[in-house]
Protein backbone atom coordinates (compact mmCIF):
# COMPACT_ATOMS: atom_id res chain seq x y z
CA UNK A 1 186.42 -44.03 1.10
CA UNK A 2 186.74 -40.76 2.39
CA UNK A 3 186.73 -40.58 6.71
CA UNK A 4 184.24 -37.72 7.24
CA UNK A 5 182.56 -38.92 10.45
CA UNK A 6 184.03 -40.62 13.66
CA UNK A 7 182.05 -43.52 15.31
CA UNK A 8 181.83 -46.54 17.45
CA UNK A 9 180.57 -49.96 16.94
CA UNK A 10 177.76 -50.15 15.53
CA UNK A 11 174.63 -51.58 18.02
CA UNK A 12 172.02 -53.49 16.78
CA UNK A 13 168.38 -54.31 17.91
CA UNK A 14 168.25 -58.09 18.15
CA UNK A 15 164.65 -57.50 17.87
CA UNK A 16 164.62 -56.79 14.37
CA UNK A 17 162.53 -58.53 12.18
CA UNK A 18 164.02 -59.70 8.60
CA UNK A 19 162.63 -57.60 5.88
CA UNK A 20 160.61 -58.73 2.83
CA UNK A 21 161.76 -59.88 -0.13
CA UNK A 22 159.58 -58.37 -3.10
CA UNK A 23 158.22 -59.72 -6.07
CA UNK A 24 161.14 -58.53 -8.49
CA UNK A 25 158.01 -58.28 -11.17
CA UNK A 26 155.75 -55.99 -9.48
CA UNK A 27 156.68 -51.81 -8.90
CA UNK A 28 155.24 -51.91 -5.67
CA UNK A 29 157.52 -52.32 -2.08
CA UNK A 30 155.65 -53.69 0.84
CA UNK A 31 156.86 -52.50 4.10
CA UNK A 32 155.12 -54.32 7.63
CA UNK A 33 155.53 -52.29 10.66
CA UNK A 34 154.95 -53.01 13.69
CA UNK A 35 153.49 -51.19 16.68
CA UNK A 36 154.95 -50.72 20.13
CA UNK A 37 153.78 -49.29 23.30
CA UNK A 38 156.60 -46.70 24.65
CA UNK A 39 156.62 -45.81 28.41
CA UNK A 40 157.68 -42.12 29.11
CA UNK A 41 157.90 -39.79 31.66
CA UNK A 42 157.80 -36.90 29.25
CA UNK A 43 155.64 -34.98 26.23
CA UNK A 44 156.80 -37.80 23.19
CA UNK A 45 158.32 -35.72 20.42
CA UNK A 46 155.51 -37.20 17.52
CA UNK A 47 152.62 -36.18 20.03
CA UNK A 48 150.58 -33.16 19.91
CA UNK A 49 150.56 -31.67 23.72
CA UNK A 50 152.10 -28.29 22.96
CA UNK A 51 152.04 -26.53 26.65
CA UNK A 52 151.06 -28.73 28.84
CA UNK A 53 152.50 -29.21 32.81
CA UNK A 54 155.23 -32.02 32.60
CA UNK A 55 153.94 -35.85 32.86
CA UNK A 56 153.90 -37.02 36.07
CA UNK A 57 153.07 -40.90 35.10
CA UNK A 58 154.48 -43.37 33.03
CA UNK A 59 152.51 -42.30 29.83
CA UNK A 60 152.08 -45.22 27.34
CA UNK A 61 151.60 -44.24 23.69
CA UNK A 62 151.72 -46.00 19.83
CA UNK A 63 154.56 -45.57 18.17
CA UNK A 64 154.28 -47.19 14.30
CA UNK A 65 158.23 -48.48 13.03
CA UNK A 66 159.87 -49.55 10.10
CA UNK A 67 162.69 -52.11 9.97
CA UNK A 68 165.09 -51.26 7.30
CA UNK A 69 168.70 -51.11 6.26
CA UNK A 70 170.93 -48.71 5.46
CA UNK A 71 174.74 -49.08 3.61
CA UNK A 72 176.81 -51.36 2.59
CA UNK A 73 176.82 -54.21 3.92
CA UNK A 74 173.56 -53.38 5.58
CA UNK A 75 172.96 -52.11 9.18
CA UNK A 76 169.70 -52.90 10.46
CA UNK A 77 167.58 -49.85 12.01
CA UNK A 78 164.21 -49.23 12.89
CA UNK A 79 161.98 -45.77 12.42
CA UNK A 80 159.02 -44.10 13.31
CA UNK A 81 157.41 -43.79 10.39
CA UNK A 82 155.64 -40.25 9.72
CA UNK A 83 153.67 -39.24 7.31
CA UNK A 84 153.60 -35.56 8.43
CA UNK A 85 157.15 -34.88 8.10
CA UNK A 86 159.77 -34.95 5.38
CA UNK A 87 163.48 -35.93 6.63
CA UNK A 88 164.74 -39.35 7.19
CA UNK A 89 167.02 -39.17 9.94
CA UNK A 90 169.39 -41.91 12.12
CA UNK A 91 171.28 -41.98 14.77
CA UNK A 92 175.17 -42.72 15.40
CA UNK A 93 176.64 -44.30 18.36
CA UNK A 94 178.32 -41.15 19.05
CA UNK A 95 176.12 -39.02 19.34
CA UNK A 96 175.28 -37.32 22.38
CA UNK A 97 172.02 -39.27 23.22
CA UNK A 98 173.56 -42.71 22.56
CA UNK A 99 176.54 -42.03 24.58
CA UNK A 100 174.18 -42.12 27.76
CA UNK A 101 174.94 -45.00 29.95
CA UNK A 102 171.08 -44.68 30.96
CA UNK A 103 170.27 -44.24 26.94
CA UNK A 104 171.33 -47.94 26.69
CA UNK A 105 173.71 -46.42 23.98
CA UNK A 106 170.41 -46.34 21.18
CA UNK A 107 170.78 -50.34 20.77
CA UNK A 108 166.97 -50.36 20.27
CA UNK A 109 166.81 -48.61 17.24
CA UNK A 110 170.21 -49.18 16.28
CA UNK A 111 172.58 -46.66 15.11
CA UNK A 112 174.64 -46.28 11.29
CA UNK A 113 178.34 -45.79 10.77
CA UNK A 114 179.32 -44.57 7.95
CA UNK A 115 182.75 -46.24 7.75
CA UNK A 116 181.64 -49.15 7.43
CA UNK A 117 180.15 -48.42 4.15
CA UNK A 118 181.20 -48.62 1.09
CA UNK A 119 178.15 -46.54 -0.70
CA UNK A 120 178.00 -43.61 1.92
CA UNK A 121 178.67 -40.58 0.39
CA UNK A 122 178.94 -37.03 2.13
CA UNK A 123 176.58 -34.10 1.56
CA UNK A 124 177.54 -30.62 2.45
CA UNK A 125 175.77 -28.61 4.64
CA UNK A 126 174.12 -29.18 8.23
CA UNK A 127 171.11 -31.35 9.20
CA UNK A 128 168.96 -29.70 11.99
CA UNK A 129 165.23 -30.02 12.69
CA UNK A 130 162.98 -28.52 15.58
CA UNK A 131 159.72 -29.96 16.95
CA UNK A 132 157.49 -27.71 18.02
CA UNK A 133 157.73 -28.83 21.80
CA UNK A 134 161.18 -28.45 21.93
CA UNK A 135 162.73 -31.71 20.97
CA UNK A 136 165.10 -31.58 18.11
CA UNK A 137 168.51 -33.38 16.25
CA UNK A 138 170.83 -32.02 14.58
CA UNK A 139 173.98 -33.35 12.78
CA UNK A 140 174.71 -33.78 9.22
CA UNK A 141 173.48 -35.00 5.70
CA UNK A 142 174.96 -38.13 4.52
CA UNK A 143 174.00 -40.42 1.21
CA UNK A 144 173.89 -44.25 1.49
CA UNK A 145 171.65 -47.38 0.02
CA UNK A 146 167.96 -47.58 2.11
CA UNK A 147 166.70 -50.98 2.09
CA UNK A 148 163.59 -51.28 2.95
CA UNK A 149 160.87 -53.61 1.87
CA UNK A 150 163.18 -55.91 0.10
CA UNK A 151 164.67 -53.30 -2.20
CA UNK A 152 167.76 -51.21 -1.80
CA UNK A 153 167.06 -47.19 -2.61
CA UNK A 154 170.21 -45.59 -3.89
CA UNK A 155 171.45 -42.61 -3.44
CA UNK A 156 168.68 -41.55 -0.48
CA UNK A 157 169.50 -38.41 1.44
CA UNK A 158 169.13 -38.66 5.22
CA UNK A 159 170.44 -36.82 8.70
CA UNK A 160 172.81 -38.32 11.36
CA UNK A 161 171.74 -36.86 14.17
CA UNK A 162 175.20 -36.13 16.73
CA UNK A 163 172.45 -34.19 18.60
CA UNK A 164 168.97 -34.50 19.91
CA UNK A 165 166.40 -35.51 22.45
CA UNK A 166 165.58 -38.96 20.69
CA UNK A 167 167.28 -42.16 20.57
CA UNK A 168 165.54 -43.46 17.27
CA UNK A 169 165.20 -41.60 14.06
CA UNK A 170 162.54 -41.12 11.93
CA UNK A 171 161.13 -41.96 8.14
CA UNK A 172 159.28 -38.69 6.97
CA UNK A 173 157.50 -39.52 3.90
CA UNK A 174 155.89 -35.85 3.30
CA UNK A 175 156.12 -33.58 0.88
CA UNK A 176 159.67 -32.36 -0.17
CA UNK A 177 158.90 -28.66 0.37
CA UNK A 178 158.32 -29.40 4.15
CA UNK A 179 161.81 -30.78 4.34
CA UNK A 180 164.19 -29.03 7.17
CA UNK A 181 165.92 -27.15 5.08
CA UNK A 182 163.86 -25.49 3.21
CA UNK A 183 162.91 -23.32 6.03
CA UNK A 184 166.64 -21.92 5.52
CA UNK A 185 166.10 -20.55 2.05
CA UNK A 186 167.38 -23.78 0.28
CA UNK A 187 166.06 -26.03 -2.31
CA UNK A 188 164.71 -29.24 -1.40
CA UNK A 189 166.39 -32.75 -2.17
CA UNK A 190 164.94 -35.51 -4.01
CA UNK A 191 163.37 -37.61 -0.80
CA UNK A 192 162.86 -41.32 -0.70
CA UNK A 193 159.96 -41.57 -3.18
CA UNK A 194 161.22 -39.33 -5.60
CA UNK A 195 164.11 -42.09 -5.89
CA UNK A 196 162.19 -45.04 -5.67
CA UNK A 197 160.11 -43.33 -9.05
CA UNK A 198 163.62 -42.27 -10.25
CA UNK A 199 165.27 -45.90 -9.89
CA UNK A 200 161.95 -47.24 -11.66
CA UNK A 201 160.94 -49.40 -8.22
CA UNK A 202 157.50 -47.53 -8.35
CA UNK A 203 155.56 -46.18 -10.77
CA UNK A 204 154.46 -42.83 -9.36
CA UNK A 205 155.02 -40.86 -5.92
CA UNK A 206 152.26 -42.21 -3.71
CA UNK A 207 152.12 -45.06 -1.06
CA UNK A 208 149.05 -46.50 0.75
CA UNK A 209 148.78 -47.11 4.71
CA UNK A 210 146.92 -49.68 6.45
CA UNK A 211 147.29 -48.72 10.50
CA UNK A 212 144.73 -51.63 11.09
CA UNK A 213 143.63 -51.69 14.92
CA UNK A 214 144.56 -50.54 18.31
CA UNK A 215 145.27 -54.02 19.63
CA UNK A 216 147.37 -55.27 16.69
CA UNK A 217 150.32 -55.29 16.68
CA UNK A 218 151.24 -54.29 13.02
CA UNK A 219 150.14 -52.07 9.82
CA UNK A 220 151.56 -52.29 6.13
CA UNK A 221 152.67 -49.53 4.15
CA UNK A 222 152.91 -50.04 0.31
CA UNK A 223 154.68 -47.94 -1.85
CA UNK A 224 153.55 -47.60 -5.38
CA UNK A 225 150.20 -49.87 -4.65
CA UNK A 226 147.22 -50.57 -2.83
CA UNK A 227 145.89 -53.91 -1.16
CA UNK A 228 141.95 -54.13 -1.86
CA UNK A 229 141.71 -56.41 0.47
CA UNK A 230 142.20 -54.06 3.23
CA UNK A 231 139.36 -51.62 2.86
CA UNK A 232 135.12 -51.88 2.04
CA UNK A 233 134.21 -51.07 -1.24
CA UNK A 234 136.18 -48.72 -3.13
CA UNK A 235 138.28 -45.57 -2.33
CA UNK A 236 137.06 -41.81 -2.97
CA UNK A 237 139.93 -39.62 -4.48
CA UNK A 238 139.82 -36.17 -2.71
CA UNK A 239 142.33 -33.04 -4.07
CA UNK A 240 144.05 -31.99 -1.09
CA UNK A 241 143.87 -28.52 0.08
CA UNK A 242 146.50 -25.78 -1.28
CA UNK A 243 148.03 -22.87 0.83
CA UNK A 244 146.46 -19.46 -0.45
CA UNK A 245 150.28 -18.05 -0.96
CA UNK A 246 151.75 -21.56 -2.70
CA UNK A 247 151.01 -23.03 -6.51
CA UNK A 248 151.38 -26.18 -5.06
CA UNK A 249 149.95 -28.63 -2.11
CA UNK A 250 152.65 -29.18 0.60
CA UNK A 251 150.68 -31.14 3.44
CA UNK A 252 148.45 -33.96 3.11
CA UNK A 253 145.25 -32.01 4.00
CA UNK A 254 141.80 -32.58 2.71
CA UNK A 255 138.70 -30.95 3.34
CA UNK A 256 136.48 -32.35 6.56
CA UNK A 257 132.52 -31.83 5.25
CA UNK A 258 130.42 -33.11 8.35
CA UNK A 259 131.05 -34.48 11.53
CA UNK A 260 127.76 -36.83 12.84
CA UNK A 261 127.98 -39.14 15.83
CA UNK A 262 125.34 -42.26 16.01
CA UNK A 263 124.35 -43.98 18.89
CA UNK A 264 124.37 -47.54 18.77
CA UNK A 265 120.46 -47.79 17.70
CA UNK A 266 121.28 -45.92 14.64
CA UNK A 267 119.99 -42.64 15.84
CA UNK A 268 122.39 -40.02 14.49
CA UNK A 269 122.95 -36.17 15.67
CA UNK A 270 124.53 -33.77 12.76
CA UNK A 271 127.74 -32.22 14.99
CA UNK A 272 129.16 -30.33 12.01
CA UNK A 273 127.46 -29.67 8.29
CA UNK A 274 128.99 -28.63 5.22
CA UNK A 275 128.27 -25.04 5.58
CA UNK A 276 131.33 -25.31 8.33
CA UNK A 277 133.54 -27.53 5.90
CA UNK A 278 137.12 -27.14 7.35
CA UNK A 279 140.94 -28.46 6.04
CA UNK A 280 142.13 -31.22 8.36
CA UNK A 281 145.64 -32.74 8.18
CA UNK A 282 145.72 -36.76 8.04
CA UNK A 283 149.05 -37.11 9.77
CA UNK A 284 150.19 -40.69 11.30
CA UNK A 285 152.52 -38.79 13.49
CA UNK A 286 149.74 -37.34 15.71
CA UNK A 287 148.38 -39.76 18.13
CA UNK A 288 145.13 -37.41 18.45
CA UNK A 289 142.65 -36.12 16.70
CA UNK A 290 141.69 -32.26 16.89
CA UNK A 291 138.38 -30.92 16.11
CA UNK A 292 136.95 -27.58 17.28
CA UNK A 293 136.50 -27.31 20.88
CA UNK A 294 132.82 -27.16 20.85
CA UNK A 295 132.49 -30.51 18.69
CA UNK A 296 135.52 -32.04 20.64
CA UNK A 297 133.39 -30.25 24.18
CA UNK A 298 130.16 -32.76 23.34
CA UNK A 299 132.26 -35.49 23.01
CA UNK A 300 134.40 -35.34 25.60
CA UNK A 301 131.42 -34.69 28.02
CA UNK A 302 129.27 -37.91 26.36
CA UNK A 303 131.94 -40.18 27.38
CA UNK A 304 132.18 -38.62 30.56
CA UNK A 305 136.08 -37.48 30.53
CA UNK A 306 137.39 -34.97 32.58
CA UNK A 307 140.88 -33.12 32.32
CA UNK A 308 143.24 -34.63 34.68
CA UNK A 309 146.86 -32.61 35.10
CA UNK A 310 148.53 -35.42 34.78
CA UNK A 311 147.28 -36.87 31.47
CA UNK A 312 148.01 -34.89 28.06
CA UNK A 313 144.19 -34.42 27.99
CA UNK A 314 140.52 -35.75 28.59
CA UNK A 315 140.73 -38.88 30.67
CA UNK A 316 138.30 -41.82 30.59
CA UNK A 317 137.46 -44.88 32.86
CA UNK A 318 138.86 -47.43 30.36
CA UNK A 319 135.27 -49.60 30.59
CA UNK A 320 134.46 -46.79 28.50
CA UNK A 321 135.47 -49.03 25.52
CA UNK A 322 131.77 -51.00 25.81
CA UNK A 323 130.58 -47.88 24.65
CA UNK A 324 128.37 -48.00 21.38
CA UNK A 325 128.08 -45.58 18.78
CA UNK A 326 130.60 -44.13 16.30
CA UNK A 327 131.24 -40.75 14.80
CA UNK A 328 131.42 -40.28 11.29
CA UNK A 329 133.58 -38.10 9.26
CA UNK A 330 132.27 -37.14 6.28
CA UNK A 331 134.29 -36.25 3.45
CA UNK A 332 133.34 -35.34 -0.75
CA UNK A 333 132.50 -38.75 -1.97
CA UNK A 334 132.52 -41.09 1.16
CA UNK A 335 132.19 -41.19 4.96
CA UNK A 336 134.80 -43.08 7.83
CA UNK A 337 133.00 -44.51 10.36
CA UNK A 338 135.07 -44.30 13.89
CA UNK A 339 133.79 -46.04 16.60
CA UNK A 340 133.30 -44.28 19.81
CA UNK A 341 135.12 -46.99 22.06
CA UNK A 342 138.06 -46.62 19.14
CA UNK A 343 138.77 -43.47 20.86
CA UNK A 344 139.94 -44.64 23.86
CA UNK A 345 143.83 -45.35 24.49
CA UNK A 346 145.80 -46.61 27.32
CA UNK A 347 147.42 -44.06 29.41
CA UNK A 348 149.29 -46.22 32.13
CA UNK A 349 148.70 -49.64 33.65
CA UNK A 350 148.74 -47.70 37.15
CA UNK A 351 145.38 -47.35 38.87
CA UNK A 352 144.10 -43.93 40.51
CA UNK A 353 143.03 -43.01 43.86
CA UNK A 354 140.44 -44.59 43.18
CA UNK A 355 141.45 -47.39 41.69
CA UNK A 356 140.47 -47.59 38.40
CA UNK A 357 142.67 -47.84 35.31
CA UNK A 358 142.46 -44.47 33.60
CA UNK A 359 142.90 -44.16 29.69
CA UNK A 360 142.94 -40.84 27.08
CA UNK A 361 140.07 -39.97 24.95
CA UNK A 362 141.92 -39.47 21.87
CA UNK A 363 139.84 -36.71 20.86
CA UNK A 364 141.16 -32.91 21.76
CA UNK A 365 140.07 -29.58 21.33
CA UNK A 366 141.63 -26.66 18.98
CA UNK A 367 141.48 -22.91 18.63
CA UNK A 368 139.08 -21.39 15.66
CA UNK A 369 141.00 -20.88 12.94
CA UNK A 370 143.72 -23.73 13.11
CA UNK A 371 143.54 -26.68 10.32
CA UNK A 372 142.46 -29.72 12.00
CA UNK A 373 144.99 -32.49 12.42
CA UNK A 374 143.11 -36.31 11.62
CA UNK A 375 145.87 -38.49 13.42
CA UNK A 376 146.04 -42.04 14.64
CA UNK A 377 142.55 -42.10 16.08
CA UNK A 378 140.92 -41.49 12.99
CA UNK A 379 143.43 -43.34 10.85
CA UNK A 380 143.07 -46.38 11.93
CA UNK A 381 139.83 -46.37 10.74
CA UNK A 382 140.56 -45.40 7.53
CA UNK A 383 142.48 -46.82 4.43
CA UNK A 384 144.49 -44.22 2.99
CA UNK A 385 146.35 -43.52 -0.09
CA UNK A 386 148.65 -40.36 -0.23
CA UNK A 387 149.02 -38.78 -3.86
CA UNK A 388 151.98 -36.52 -3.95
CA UNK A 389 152.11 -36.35 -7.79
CA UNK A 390 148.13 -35.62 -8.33
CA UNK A 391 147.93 -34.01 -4.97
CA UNK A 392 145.45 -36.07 -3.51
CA UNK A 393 144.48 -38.19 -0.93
CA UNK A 394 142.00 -41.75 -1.74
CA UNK A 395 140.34 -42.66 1.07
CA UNK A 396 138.41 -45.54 2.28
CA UNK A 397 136.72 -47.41 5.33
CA UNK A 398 139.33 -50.22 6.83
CA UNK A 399 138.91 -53.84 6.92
CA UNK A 400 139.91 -54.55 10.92
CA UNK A 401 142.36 -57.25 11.18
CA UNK A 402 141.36 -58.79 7.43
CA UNK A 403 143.46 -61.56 6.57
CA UNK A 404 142.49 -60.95 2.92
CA UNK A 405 145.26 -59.23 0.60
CA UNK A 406 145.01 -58.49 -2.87
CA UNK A 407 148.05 -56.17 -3.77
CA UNK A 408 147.55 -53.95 -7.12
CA UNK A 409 150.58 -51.43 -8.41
CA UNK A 410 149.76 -47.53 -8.40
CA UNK A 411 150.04 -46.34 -11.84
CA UNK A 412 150.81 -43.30 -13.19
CA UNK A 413 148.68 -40.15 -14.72
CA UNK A 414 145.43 -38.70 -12.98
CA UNK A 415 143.93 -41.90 -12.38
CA UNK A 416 146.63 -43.35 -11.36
CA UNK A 417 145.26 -45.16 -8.12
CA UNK A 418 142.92 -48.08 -8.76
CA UNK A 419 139.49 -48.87 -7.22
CA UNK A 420 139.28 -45.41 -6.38
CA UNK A 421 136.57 -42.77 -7.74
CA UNK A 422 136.52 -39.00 -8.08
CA UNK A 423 133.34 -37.77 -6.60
CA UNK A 424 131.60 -34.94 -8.96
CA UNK A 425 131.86 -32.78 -5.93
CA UNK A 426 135.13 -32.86 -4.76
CA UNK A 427 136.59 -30.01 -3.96
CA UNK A 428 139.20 -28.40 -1.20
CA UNK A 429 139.02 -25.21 0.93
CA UNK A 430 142.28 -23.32 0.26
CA UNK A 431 144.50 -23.30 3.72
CA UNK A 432 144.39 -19.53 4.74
CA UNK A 433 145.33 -20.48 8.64
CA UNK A 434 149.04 -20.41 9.74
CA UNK A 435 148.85 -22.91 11.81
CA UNK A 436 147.97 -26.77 12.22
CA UNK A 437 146.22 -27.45 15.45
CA UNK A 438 147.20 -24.00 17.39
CA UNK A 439 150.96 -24.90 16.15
CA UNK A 440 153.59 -21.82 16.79
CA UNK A 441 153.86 -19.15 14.67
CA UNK A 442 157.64 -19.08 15.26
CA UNK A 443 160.17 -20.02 12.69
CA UNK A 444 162.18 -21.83 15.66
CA UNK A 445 159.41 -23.81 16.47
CA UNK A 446 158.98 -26.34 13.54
CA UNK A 447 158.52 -29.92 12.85
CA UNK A 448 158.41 -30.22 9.17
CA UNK A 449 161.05 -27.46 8.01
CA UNK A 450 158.21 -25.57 8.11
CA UNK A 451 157.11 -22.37 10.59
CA UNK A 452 153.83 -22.34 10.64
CA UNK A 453 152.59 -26.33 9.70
CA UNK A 454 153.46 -29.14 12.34
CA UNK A 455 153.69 -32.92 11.52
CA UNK A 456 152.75 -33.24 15.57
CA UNK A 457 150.24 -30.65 15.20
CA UNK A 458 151.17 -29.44 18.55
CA UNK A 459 148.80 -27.27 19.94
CA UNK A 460 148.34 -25.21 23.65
CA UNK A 461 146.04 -27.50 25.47
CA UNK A 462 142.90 -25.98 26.87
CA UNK A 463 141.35 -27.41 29.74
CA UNK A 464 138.40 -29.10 28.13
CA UNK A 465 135.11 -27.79 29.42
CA UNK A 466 132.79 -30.49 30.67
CA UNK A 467 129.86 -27.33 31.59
CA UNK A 468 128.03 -27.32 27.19
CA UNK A 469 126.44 -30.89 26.92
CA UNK A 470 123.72 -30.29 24.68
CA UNK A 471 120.54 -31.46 26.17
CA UNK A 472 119.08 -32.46 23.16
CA UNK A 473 122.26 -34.41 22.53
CA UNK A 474 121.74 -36.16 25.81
CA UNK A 475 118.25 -37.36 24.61
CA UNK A 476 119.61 -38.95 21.57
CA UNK A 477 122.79 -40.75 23.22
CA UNK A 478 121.57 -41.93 26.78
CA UNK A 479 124.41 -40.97 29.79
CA UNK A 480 122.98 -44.29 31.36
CA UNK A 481 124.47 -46.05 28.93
CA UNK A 482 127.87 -43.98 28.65
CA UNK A 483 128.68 -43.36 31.62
């Protein structure tokens, strides 16, 4: 085959887990992945923290991966699965970042050569993608076999990054039109779903995502199906939101009708109505959630955060997590329940001057006018299922932990996802804001191909102001008992 890019040996994680063999009957692929704390000194490139001061302490964060293969014979890698962005990109062992004595040469992740393949095939042009905090790769396109779930996806386009601030790729499974290079004036290329529908392994562009629990230590993806035995009841089917100046949806955003938080007696405070409905962004590549500062204000104050320069936000006592109470999202058709202690994530095992383990409220403020990004502290609270072809997101409360599975294929056509139900109401704000989350207007400052949306939804961070506790909010959730 034809020598278009020089590498060296291949490394491999040893800590790899086999992948699944499917059902060769059934059109859906069933992907595990697992969950892993990373320690860095640094904003993470799949976290929204826009401007902040550098990180001072060994910040610990949820990263969600995929084991798969790519080429022929297969080299095992692992990915941070994303939602929220569109390019599937690996590293090499020549590349800059793997070359690093102190980089540990990417053996983590693991890295692809593309000699040593007999299906890679070379695509013209340049592979580059920006983040909005600065963190980037760059390389070029290739073509090569994607195993993953048991199945091997011909033909799937992806970027070797030679470049970059990250020693493991990424699997965006967005929306096409947010891929990299669109941004540059080209047309997009068929992405992984498009040929897993197009190699008749699926029955329609849409996948379903189980994040199940902070303290677990996997999720399940399913392409082409849905596992009712993973969520209460059954799912509500909302359209997502369009941009005012595009035919077509491009971001998996729905339309946020109420926010109300409940105490743990069942007495429950209206934060938010419908007569403020808003577009929010469900996006498994932000580790926060963003609501409008005076919402995110009350809540950050009931828990009794404060901003510490240090942390990427509000910071919480982490016996904050007896806490009762939840808040509720309410959306057309159905409400997610989040409970308040479900909020609160590890920031570092290191205790404070005052010796207490500190953790992150996972909830952050945003500037009027933004979209709201829903990420990993609302999703793992809810069962999702992301529509590309009908342009919709089904949504439903999560079974925790459930041992339960009962897998059923997506179909095809309008009602193409089972147990789910179209509420007579649904309907979806059109996107007139240029940005996600306060994300940069710039063209040079993109995550998704895109200038003005960002899969990390990175936004400047505001010191949160701890001075607009509503008192009446005070008498309905007691500061004895949360704080």
């Amino acid at each position: 085959m034809r020598s278009w890019l020089l590498v060296l040996p291949l490394f491999v994680s040893t800590g790899l887990s086999t992948l699944l063999v499917r059902d060769g009957s059934s059109k859906v692929i069933r992907v595990p992945f697992s969950k892993e704390r990373v320690t860095h000194h640094q904003v993470n490139k799949r976290e929204p923290a826009g401007k902040t001061a550098l990180q001072k302490l060994d910040n610990k964060d949820f990263l969600f991966y995929a084991n798969v293969t790519v080429g022929t014979p297969p080299q095992n890698i692992r990915l941070h699965i994303d939602t929220g962005s569109s390019d599937i990109w690996v590293e090499t062992a020549n590349s800059e970042i793997c070359k690093r004595a102190e980089g540990r040469g990417c053996e983590v992740g693991g890295t692809y050569n593309n000699e040593t393949s007999s299906t890679a095939q070379y695509v013209e042009g340049d592979f580059s993608i920006m983040y909005v905090d600065g963190q980037y790769a760059s390389g070029v396109y290739a073509k090569d076999t994607l195993g993953i779930g048991g199945v091997g996806v011909k033909d799937v386009q992806f970027g070797i990054g030679l470049q970059g601030t990250s020693e493991e790729g990424v699997l965006g499974i967005g929306f096409e039109r947010r891929q990299s290079r669109v941004s540059s004036g080209l047309e997009p290329y068929p992405g992984l779903i498009t040929q897993m529908v197009n190699q008749e392994l699926i029955n329609s562009r849409a996948y379903s995502v189980w994040l199940n629990d902070l303290n677990a230590a996997a999720g399940e993806i399913l392409f082409g199906g849905i596992d009712t035995g993973k969520f209460k009841g059954s799912l509500a089917t909302i359209p997502l939101s369009r941009r005012t100046d595009l035919p077509s949806a491009i971001d998996f955003i729905i339309t946020l009708r109420g926010l109300t938080i409940e105490n743990g007696d069942g007495v429950s405070r209206v934060l938010m109505d419908e007569s403020r409905s808003v577009p929010a962004l469900l996006d498994t590549g932000a580790s926060f959630t963003y609501l409008p500062h005076d919402i995110a204000n009350q809540l950050v104050e009931l828990v009794g955060a404060v901003t510490v320069p240090e942390y990427k936000g509000p910071a919480v006592n982490c016996s904050k997590r007896a806490l009762e109470g939840s808040v509720d999202f309410e959306f057309a058709g159905t409400t997610i329940k989040v409970n308040i202690r479900d909020f609160i994530v590890d920031a570092t095992d290191e205790p404070n001057a005052d010796n207490h383990i500190l953790c992150y409220f996972g909830i952050l403020g945003m500037d009027e006018g933004s979209v709201l990004t829903l990420g990993d502290t609302f999703l793992r609270s809810a069962y999702v299922v992301y529509d590309m072809d009908n342009e919709a997101i089904s949504i439903g409360q999560t079974i925790f932990n459930s041992t339960s599975t009962n897998i059923v294929e997506i179909g095809s056509g309008p009602n193409a996802v089972p147990n789910a139900t179209r509420s007579t109401d649904a309907d979806s704000i059109p996107v007139t804001a240029t940005a996600v989350s306060g994300t940069a207007n710039s063209p040079g400052a993109k995550s998704t191909g895109s200038p003005n949306v960002s899969n990390s939804a990175t936004t400047t961070l505001h010191n949160v102001s701890t001075k607009f506790l509503i008192s009446s909010l005070v008498s309905i959730l007691s500061l004895t008992v949360l704080l």
